[in-house]
Protein backbone atom coordinates (compact mmCIF):
# COMPACT_ATOMS: atom_id res chain seq x y z
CA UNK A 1 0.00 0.00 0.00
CA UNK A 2 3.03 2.40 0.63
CA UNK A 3 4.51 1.73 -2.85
CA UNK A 4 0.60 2.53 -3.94
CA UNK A 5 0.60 5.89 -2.79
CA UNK A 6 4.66 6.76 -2.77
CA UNK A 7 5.91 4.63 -5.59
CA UNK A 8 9.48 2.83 -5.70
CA UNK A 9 12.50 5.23 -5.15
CA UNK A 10 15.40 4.90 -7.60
CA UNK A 11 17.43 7.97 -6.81
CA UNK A 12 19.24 9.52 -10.11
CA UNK A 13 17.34 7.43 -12.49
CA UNK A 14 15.60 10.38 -14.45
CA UNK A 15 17.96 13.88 -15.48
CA UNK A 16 14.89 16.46 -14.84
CA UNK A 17 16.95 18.68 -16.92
CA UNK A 18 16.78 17.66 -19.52
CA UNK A 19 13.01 16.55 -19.83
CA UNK A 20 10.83 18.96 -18.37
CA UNK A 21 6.94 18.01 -18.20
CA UNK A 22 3.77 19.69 -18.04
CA UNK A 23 0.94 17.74 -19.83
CA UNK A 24 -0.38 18.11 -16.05
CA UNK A 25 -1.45 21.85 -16.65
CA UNK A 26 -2.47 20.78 -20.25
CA UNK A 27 -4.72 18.02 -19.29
CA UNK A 28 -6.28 20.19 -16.93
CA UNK A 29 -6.99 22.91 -19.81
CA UNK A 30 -8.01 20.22 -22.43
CA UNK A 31 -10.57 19.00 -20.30
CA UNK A 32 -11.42 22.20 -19.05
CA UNK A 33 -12.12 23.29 -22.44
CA UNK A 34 -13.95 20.18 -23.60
CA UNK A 35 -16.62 20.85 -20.83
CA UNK A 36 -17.00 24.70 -21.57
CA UNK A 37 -17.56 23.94 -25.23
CA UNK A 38 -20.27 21.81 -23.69
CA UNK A 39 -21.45 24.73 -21.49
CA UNK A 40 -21.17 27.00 -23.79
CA UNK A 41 -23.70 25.67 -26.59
CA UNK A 42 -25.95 25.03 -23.53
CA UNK A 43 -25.88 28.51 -23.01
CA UNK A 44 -27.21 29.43 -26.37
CA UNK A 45 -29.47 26.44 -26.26
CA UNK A 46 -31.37 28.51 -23.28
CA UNK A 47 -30.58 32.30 -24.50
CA UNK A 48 -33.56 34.82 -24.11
CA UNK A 49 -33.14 38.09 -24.56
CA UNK A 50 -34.06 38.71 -21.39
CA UNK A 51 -31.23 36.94 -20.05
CA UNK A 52 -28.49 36.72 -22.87
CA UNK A 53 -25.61 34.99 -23.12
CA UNK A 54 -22.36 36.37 -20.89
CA UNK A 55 -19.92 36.52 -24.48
CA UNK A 56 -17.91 38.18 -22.69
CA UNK A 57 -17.26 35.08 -19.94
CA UNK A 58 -17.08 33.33 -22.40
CA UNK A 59 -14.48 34.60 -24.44
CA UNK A 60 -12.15 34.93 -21.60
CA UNK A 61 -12.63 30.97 -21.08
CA UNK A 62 -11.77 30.21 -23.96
CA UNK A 63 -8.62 32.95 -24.05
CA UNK A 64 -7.24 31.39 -20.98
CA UNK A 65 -7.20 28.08 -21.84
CA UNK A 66 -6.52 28.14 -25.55
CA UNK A 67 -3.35 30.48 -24.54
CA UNK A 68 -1.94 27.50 -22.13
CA UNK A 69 -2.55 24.65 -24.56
CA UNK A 70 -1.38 26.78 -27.67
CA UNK A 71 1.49 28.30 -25.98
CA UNK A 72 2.43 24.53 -24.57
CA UNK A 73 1.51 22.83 -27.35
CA UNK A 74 3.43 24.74 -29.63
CA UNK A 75 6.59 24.65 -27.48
CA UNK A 76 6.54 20.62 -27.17
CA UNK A 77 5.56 20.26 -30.89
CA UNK A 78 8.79 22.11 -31.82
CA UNK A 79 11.53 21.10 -29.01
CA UNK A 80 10.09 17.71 -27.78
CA UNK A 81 11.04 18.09 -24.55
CA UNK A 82 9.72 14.33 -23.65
CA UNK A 83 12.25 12.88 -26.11
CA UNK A 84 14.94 13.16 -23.62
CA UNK A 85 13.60 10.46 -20.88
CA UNK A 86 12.76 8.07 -23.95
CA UNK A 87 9.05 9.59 -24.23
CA UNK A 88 9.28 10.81 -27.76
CA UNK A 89 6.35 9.44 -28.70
CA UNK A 90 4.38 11.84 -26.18
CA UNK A 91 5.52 15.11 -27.85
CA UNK A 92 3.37 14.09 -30.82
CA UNK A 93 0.04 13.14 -28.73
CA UNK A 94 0.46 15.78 -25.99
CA UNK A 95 2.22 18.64 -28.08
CA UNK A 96 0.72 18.68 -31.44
CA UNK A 97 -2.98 18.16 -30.57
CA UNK A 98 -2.89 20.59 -27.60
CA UNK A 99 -1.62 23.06 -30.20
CA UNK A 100 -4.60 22.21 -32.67
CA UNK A 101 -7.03 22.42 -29.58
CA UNK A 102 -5.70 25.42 -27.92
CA UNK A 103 -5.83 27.47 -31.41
CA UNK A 104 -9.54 26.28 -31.97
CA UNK A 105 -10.06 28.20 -28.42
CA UNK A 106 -7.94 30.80 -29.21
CA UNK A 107 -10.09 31.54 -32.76
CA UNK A 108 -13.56 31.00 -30.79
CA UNK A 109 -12.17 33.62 -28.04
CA UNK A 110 -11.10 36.08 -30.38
CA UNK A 111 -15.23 35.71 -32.55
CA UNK A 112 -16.78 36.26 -29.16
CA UNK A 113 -14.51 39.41 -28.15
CA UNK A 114 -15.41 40.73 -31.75
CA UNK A 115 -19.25 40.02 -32.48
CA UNK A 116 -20.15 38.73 -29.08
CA UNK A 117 -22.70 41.06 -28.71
CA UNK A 118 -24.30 40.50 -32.46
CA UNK A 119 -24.36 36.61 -31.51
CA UNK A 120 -26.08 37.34 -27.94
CA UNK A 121 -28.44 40.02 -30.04
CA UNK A 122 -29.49 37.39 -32.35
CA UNK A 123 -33.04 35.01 -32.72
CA UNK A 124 -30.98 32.25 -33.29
CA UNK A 125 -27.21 32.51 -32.29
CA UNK A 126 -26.65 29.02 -32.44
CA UNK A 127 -27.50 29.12 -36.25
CA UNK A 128 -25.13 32.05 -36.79
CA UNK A 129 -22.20 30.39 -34.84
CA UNK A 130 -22.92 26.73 -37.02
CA UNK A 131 -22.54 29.25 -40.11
CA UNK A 132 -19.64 30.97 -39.37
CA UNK A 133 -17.57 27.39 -37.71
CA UNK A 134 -18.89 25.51 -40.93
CA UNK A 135 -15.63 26.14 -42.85
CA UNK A 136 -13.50 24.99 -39.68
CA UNK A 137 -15.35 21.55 -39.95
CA UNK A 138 -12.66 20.20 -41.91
CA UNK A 139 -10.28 20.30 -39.44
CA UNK A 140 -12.28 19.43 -36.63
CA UNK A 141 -12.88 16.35 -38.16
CA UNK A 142 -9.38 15.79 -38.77
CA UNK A 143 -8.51 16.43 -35.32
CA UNK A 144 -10.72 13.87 -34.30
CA UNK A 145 -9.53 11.31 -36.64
CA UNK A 146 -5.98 11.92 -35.16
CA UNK A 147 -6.79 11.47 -31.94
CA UNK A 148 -8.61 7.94 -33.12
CA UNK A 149 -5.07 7.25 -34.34
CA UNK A 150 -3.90 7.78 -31.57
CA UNK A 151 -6.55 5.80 -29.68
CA UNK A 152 -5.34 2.95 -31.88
CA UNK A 153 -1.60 3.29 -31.50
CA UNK A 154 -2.18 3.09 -27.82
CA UNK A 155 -3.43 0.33 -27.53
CA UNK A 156 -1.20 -1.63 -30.18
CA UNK A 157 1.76 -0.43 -28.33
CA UNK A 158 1.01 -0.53 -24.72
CA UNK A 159 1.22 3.18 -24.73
CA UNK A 160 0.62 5.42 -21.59
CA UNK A 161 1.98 3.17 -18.96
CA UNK A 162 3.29 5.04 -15.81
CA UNK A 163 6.67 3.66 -14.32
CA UNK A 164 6.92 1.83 -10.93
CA UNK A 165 8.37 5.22 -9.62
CA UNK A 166 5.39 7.00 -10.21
CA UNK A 167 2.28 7.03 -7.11
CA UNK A 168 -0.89 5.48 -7.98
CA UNK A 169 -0.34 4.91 -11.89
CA UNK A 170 2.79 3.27 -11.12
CA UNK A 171 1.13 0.43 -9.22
CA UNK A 172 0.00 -0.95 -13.04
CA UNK A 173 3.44 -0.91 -14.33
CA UNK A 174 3.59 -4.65 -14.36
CA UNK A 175 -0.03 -4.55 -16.59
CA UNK A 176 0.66 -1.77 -18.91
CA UNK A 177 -2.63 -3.13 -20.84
CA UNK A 178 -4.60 -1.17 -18.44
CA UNK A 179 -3.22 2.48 -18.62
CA UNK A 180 -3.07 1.97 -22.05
CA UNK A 181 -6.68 0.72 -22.49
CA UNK A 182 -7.76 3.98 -20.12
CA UNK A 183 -6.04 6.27 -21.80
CA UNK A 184 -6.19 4.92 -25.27
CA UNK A 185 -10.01 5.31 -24.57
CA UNK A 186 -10.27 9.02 -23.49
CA UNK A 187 -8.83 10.19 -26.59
CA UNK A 188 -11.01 7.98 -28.94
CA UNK A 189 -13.67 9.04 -27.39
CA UNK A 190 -13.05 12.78 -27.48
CA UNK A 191 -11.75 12.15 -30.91
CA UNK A 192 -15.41 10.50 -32.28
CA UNK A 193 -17.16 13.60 -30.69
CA UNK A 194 -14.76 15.74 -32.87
CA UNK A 195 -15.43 13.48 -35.96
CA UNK A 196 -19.28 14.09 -35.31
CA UNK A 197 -19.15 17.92 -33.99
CA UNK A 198 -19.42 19.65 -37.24
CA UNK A 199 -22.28 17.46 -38.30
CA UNK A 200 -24.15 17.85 -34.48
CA UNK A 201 -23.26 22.14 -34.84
CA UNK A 202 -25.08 22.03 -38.28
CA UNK A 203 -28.12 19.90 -36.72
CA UNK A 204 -28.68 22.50 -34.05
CA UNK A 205 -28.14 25.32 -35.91
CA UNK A 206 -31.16 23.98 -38.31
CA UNK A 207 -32.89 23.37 -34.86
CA UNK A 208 -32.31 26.50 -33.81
CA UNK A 209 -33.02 28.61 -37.07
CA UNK A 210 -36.43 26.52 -37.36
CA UNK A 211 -37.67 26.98 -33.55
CA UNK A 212 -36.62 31.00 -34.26
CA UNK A 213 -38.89 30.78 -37.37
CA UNK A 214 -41.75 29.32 -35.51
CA UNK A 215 -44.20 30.49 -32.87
CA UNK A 216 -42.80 31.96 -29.31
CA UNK A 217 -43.99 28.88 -27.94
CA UNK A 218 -41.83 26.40 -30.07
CA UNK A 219 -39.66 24.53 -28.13
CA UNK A 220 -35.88 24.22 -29.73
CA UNK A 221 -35.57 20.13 -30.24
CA UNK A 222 -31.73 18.83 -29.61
CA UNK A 223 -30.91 16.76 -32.59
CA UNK A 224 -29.87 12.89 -30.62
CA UNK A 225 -26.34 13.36 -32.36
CA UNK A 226 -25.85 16.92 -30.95
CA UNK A 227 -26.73 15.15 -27.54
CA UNK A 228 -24.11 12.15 -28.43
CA UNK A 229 -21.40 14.57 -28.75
CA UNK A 230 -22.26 16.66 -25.68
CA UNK A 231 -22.18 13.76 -23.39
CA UNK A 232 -18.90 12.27 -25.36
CA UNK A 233 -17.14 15.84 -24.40
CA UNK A 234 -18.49 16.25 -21.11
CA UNK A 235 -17.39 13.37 -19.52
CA UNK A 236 -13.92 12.91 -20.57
CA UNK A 237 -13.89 16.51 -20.35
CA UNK A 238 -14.13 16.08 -16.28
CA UNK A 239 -11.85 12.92 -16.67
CA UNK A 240 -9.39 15.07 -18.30
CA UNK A 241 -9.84 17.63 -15.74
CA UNK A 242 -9.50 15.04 -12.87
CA UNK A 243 -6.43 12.81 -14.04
CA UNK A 244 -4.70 16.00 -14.92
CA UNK A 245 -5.31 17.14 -10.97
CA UNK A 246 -4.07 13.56 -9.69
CA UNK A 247 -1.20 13.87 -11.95
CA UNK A 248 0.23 16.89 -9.77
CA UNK A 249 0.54 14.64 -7.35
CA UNK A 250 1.80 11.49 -9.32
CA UNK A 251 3.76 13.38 -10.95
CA UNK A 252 5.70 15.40 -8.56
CA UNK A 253 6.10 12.10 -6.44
CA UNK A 254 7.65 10.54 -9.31
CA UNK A 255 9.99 13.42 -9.85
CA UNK A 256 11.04 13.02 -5.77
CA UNK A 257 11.70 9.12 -6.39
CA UNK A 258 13.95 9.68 -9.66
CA UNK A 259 15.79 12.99 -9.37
């Protein structure tokens, strides 16, 4: 139970200096921005004008965390910092789709900032927002079909697996099937929510222009698909948010037992 919680020491086994690490911050921000997308189109799903949507929250969300995951991202897609300790691998599935993520943010923060208040004046402003994201579709989807690849690769290579020197995730070591499986999973299944996003965004936006059209009393319908991705992104968005938090502590405790 100590080894659970502490983790084996082997003193000198890891130079620190040469591989620094913070996909802990970046989890937390991924998944933190995977349940405000979430929130987000929830808030236009129940926009009146007599209580509008805060674009203004909303674009400072986004700001913050598309700043840390493009700003991150962008640093380990072009130095691989991970490469050092024999994690190569992890610049490419950390790195280069926090970048892609983090910039999606940083565009969506920078729309709201700019016509925020047209989108909160509008009948419809989830039918305006599925307009203008339409073109980004294309790489939404491809997003999503890298992190499927990625889903795959992970699990044909046992990827994932923490050490025996790491706390907690370390205690697998000897069954690296099962961090790999875990893992492997989370970014499949945030991946087939971005396959399906741009599809679900046009769906509600049709929804939305349609219950606009209609009578004051016309409830707006949520296409099933919309609702598929929403509960895709919203719970590995809080398991994101949670591993990323335990990984401070894993983490830190595995720096202690290597340095």
């Amino acid at each position: 139970m100590r080894d659970f919680f502490l983790g084996e020491s082997s003193p000198g086994l890891i130079d620190w200096t040469t591989m620094p690490t913070y996909n802990t911050i970046m989890a937390i921000a991924a998944g933190a921005g995977l349940v405000a997308l979430v929130l987000f189109v929830r808030d236009l799903l129940t926009h009146r004008a007599e209580d509008p949507v805060s674009t203004d929250g909303w674009s400072l969300t986004f700001g913050v965390l598309g700043l840390i995951l493009s700003l991150l991202g962008l640093h380990m897609s072009l130095t691989w910092p991970l490469a050092a300790g024999g994690f190569a691998f992890d610049n490419v599935i950390f790195g280069e789709t926090s970048l892609g993520f983090g910039v999606l943010m940083l565009a969506l923060a920078l729309h709201l900032a700019r016509r925020g208040d047209l989108l909160a004046g509008s009948a419809a402003p989830l039918a305006e927002l599925a307009r203008t994201a339409r073109p980004l579709g294309i790489f939404i989807i491809g997003l999503g079909l890298a992190l499927l690849a990625i889903m795959a690769a992970g699990m044909a290579y046992q990827l994932f697996a923490a050490p025996p020197q790491e706390p907690i995730s370390g205690a697998f070591a000897e069954w690296p099937v099962v961090e790999a499986t875990f893992m492997s999973l989370l970014f499949g299944l945030v991946g087939a929510g971005a396959v399906l996003a741009p599809s679900a965004l046009r769906g509600l936006g049709r929804a939305a222009r349609s219950a606009a059209d209609a009578d004051a009393d016309s409830a707006l319908v949520v296409p099933g698909l919309a609702k598929v991705v929403g509960v895709l992104w919203l719970v590995t968005g809080v398991v994101f948010v949670l591993f990323g938090a335990m990984n401070f502590y894993t983490h830190i405790g595995l720096i202690v037992n290597t340095m």
